[in-house]
C-alpha atoms as a PDB file:
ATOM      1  CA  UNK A   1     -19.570  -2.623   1.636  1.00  0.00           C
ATOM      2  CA  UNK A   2     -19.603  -2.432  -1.940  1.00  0.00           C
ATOM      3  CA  UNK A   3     -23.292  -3.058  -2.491  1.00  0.00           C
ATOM      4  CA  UNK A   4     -24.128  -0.501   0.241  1.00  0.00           C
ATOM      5  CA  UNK A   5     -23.866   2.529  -2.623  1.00  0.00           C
ATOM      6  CA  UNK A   6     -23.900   1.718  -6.114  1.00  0.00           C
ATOM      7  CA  UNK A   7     -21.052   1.929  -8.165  1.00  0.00           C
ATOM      8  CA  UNK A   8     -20.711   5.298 -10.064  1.00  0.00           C
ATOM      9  CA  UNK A   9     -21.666   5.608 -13.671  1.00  0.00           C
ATOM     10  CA  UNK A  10     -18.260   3.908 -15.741  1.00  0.00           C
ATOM     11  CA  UNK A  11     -17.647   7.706 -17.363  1.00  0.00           C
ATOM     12  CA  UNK A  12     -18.168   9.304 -14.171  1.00  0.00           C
ATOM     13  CA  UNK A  13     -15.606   6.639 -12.879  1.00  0.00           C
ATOM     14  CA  UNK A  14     -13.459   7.353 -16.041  1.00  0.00           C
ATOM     15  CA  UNK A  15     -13.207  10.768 -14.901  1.00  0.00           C
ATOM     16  CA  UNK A  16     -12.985  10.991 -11.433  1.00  0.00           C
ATOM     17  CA  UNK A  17      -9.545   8.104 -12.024  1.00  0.00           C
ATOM     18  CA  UNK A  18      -8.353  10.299 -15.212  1.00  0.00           C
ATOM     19  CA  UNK A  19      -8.282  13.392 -12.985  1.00  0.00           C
ATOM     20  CA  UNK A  20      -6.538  11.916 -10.293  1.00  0.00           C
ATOM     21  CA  UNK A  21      -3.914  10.586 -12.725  1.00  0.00           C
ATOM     22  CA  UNK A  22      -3.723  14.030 -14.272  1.00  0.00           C
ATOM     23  CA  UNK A  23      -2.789  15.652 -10.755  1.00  0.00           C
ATOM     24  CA  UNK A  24      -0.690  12.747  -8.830  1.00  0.00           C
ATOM     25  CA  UNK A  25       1.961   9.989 -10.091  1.00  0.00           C
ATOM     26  CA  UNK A  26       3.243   7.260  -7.694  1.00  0.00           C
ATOM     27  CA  UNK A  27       7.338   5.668  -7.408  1.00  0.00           C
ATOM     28  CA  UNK A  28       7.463   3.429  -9.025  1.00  0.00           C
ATOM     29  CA  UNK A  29       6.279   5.451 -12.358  1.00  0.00           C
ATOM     30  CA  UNK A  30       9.014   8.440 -11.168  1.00  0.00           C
ATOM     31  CA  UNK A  31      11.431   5.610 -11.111  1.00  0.00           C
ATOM     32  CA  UNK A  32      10.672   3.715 -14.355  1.00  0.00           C
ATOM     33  CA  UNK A  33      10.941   7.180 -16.245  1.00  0.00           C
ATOM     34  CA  UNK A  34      14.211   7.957 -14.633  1.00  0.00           C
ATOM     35  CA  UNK A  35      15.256   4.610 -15.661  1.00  0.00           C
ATOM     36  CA  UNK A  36      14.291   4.524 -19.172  1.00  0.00           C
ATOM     37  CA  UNK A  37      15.651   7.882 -19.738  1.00  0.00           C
ATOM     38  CA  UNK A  38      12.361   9.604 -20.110  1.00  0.00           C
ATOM     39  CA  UNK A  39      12.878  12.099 -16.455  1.00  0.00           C
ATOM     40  CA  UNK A  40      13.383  15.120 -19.625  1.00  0.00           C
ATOM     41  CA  UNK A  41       9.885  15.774 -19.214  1.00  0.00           C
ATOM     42  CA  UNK A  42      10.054  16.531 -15.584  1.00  0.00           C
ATOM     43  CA  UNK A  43      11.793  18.217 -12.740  1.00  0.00           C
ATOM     44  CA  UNK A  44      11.504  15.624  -9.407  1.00  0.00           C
ATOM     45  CA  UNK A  45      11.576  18.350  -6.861  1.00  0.00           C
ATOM     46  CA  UNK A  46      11.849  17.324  -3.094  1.00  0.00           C
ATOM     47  CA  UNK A  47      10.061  19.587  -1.036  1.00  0.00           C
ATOM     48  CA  UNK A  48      11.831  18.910   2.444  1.00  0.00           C
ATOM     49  CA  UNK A  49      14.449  20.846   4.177  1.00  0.00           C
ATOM     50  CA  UNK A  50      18.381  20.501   3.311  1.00  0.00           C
ATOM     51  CA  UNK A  51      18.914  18.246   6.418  1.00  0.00           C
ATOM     52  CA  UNK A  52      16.419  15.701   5.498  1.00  0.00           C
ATOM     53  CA  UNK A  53      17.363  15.942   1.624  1.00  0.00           C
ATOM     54  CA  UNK A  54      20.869  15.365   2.543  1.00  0.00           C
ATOM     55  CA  UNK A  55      20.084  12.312   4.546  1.00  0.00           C
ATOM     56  CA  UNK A  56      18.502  10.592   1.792  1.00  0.00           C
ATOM     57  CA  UNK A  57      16.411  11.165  -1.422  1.00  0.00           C
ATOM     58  CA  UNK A  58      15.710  10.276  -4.817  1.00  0.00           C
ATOM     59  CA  UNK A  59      18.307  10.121  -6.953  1.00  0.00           C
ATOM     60  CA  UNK A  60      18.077  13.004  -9.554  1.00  0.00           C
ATOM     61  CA  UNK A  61      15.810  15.151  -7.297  1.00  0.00           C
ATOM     62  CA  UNK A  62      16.635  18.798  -6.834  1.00  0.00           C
ATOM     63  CA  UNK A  63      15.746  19.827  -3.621  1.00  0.00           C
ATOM     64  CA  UNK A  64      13.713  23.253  -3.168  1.00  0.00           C
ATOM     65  CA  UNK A  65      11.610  23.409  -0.108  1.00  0.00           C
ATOM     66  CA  UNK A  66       7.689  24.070  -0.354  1.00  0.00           C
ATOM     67  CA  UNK A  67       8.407  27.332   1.352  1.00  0.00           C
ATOM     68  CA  UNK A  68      10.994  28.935  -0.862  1.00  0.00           C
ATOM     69  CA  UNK A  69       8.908  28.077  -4.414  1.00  0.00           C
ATOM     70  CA  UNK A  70       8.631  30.884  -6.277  1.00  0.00           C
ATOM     71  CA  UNK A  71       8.532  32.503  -9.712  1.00  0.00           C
ATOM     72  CA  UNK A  72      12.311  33.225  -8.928  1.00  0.00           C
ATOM     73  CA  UNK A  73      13.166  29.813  -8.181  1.00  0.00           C
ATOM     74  CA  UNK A  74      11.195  28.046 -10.682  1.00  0.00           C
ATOM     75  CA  UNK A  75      12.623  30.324 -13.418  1.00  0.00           C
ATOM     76  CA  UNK A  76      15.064  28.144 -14.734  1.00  0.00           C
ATOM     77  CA  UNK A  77      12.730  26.005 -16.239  1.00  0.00           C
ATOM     78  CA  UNK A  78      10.705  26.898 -19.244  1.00  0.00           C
ATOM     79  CA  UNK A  79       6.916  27.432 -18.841  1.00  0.00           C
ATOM     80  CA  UNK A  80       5.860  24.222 -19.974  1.00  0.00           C
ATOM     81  CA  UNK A  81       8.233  21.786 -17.448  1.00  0.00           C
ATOM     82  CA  UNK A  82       6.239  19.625 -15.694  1.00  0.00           C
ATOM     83  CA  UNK A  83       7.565  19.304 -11.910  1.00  0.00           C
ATOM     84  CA  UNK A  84       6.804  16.468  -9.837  1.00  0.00           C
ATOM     85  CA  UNK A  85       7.042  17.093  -6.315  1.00  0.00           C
ATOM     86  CA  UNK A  86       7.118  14.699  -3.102  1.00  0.00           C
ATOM     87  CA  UNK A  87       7.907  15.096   0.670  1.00  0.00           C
ATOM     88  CA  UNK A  88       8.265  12.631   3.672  1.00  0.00           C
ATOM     89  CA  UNK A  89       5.469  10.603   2.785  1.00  0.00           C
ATOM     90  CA  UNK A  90       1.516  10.298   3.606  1.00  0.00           C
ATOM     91  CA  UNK A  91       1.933  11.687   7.222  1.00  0.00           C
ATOM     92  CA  UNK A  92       3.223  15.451   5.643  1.00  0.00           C
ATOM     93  CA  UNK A  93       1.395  17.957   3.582  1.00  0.00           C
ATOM     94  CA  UNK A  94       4.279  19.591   2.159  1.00  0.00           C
ATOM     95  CA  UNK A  95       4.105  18.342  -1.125  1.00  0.00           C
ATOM     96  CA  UNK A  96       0.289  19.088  -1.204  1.00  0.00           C
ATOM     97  CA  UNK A  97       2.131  22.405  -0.113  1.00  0.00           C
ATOM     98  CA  UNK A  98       4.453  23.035  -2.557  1.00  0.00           C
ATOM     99  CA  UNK A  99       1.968  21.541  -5.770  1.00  0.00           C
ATOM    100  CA  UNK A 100      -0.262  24.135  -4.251  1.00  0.00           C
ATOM    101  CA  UNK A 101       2.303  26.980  -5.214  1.00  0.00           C
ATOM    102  CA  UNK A 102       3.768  25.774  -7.806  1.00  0.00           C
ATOM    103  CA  UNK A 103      -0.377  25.754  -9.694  1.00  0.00           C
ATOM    104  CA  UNK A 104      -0.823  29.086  -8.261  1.00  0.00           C
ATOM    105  CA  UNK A 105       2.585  30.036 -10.450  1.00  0.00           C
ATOM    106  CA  UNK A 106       0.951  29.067 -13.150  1.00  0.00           C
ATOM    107  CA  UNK A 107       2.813  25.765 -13.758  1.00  0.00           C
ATOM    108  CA  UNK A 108       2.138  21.843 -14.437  1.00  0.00           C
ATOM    109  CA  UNK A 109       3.000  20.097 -10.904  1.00  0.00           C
ATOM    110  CA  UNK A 110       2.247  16.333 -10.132  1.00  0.00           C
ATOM    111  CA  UNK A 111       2.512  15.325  -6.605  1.00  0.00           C
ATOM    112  CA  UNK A 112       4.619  11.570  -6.178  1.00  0.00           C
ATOM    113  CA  UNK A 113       2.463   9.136  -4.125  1.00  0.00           C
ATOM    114  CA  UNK A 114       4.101   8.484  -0.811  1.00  0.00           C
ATOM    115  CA  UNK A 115       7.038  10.638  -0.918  1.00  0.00           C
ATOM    116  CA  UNK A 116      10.606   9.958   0.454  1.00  0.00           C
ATOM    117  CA  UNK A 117       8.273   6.553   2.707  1.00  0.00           C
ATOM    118  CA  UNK A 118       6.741   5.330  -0.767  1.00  0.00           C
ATOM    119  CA  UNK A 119       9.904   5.155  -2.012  1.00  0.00           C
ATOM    120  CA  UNK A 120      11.865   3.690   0.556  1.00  0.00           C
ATOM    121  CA  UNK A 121       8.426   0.772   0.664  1.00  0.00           C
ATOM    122  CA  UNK A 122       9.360  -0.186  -2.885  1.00  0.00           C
ATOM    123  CA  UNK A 123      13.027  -0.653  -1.725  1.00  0.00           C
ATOM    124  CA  UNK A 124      14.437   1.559  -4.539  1.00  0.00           C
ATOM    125  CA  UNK A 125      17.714   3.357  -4.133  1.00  0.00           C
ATOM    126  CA  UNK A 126      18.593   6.165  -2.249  1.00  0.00           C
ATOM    127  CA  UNK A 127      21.114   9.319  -3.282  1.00  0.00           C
ATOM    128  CA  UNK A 128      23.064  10.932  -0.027  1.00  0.00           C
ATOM    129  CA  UNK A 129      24.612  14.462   0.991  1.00  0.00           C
ATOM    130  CA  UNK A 130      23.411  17.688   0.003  1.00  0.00           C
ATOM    131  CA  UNK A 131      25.404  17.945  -3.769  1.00  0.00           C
ATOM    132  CA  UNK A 132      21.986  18.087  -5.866  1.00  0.00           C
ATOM    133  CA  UNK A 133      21.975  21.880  -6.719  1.00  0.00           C
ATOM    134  CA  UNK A 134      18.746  23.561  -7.869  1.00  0.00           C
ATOM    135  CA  UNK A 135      19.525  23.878 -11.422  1.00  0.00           C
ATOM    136  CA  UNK A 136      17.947  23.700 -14.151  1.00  0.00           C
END
């Protein structure tokens, strides 16, 4: 009940939303950048296994499994590329997973909001088959 515990401070607020913006991003933001030509910034990495990428994903994702991120993998990329990652959706950790790594490696990550079942919610397009190679 909202009057049950005050209401933080509005800069503590400011923070606590600022920081969550700073470390997650949601589909439909993925999917306006990709549309207006901004996706340059990013990488859009889906973190599930070939079978499920092939079956469906976003279009433009490259697909690199949380397991196989490492310093090798994410060479490609300069220092500075910000990667936003995403999995099956809200019932799988493997984005939380593979952002994990990819902080440890000493890169930007974003995790998308609801992965591969947030997408398919907002009824955006799907790409098919498995010809997305990791490149950079």
């Amino acid at each position: 009940m909202p009057d049950t515990i005050p209401a933080a401070d509005p800069a503590v607020a400011r923070e606590h939303f600022r920081r969550r913006l700073s470390l997650e991003t949601d589909c439909a933001d993925v999917r306006a950048a990709r549309r207006a030509g901004r996706d340059g910034g990013f990488v859009l990495l889906d973190v599930r296994g070939p079978d499920a990428f092939a079956r469906g994903h976003v279009p433009g994702a490259l697909n690199l499994p949380h397991a196989r991120i490492d310093a090798a993998a994410l060479r490609p990329w300069p220092a500075a590329t910000l990667f936003v990652v995403y999995c099956a959706g809200p019932h799988c950790n493997g984005a939380d997973r593979a952002a994990l790594r990819i902080a440890e490696l000493g890169r930007p990550v974003k995790l998308m909001l609801g992965g591969i079942a947030g997408w398919a919610d907002e009824g955006f397009p799907f790409e098919h088959g498995s010809d997305a190679p990791l490149t950079a």
